[in-house]
Protein backbone atom coordinates (compact mmCIF):
# COMPACT_ATOMS: atom_id res chain seq x y z
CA UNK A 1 0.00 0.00 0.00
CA UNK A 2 3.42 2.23 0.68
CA UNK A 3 4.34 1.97 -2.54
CA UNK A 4 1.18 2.88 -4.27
CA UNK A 5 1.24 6.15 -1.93
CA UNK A 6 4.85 6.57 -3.01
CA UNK A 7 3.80 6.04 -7.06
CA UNK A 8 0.79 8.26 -6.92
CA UNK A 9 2.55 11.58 -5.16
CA UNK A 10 5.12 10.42 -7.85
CA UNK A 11 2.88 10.81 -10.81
CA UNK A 12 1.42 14.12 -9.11
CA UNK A 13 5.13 15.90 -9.38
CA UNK A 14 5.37 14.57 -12.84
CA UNK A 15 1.79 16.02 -13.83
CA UNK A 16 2.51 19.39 -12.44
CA UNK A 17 5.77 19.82 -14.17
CA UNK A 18 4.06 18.92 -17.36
CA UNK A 19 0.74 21.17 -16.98
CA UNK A 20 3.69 24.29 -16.10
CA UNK A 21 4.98 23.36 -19.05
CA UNK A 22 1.31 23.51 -21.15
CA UNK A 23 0.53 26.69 -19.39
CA UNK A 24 3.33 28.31 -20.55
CA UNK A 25 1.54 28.57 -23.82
CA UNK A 26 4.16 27.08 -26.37
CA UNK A 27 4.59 24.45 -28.94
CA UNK A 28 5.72 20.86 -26.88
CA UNK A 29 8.18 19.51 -28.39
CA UNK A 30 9.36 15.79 -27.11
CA UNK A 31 12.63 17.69 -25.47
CA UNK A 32 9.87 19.71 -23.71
CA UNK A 33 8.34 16.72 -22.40
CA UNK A 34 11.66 15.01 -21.45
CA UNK A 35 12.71 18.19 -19.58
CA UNK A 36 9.41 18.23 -17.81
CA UNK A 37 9.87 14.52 -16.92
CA UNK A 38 13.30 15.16 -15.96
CA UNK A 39 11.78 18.18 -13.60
CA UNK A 40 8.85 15.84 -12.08
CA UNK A 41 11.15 13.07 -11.07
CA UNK A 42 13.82 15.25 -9.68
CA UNK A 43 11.13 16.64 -6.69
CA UNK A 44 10.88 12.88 -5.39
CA UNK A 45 14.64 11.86 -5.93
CA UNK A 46 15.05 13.40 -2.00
CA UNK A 47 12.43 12.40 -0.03
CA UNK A 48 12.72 8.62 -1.67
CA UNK A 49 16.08 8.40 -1.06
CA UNK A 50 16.17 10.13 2.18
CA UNK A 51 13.33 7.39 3.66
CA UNK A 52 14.88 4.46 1.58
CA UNK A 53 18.44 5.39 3.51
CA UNK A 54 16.69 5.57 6.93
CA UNK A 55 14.70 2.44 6.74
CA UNK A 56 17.73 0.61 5.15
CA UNK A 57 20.56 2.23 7.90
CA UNK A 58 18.12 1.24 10.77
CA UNK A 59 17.56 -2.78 9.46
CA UNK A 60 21.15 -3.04 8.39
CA UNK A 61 22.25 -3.88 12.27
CA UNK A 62 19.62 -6.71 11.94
CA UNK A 63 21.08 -8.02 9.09
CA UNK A 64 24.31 -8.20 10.26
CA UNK A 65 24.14 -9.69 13.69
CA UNK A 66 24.11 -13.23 14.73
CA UNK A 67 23.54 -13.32 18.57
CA UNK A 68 20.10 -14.20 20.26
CA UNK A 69 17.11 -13.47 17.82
CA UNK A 70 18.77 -12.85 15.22
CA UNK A 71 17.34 -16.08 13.37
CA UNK A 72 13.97 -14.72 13.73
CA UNK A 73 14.69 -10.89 12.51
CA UNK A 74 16.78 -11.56 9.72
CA UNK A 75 13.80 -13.25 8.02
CA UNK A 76 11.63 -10.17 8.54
CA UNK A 77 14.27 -7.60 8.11
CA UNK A 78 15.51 -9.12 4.58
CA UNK A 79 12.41 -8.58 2.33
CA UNK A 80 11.55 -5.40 3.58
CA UNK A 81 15.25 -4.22 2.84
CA UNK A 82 14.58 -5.92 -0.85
CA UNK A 83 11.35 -4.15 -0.93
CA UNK A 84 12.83 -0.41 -0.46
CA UNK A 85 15.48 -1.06 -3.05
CA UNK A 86 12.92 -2.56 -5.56
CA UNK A 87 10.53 0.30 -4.25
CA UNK A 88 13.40 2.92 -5.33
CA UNK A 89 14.04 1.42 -8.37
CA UNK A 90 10.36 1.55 -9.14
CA UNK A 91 9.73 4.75 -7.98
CA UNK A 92 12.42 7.10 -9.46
CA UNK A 93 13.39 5.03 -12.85
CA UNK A 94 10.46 2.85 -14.41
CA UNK A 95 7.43 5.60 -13.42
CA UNK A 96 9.28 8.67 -15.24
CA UNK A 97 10.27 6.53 -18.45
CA UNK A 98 6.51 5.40 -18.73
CA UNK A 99 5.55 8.22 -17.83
CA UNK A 100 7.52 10.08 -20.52
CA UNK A 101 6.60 7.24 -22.82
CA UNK A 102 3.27 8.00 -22.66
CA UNK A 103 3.36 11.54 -22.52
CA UNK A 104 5.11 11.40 -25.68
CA UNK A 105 2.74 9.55 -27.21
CA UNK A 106 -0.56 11.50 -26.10
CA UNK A 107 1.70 14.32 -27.75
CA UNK A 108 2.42 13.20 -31.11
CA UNK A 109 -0.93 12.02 -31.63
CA UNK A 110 -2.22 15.62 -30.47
CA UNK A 111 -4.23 14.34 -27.56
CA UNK A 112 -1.52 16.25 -24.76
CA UNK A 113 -3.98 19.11 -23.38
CA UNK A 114 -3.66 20.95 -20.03
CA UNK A 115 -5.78 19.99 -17.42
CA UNK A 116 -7.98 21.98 -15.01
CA UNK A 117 -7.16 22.18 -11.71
CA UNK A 118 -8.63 19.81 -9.68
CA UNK A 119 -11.60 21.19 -7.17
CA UNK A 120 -11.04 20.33 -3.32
């Protein structure tokens, strides 16, 4: 459920550095796109990283020690070390590139519009 959190706030940044783009009023171009992709993805590179290096710093003791209990924690500490590398992988690489991917797409087929803002 983390990581779905983690990929929608993800696509958020990547919307709103796309719709600045749009409002600015120019032609797209797929550089335009890239940039804005590039722009998105960069807002969530510190926060990821900064609660992937927390979570990973605090189970790495776990990992490493092999006095009482540690037979029972290492099970529970390993996939959830696993988890927030494959969750930073995820998160800052493969959502951008589909994201540009798509964005491209919409683009060259002339379907890329800015969207309203959303009503709260």
């Amino acid at each position: 459920m983390e990581d779905f959190f983690q990929l929608q706030v993800s696509v958020v940044y990547l919307h709103e550095a796309l719709q600045h783009r749009l409002a600015a009023g120019t032609t797209l171009t797929d550089e335009d796109v890239e940039q804005a992709t590039i722009e998105g993805a960069v807002q969530r590179l510190r926060p990821k990283l900064m609660t992937v290096t927390a979570v990973i710093l605090s189970l790495a003791p776990i990992l490493w020690e092999s006095g009482i209990g540690s037979d029972v924690m290492k099970p529970i500490a390993a996939p959830i070390v696993g988890g927030m590398i494959t969750s930073t992988i995820h998160v800052l690489i493969l959502v951008p590139v589909f994201f540009f991917l798509l964005k491209r797409r919409a683009l060259r087929h002339g379907t890329l519009t800015k969207q309203p803002p959303e009503q709260a």
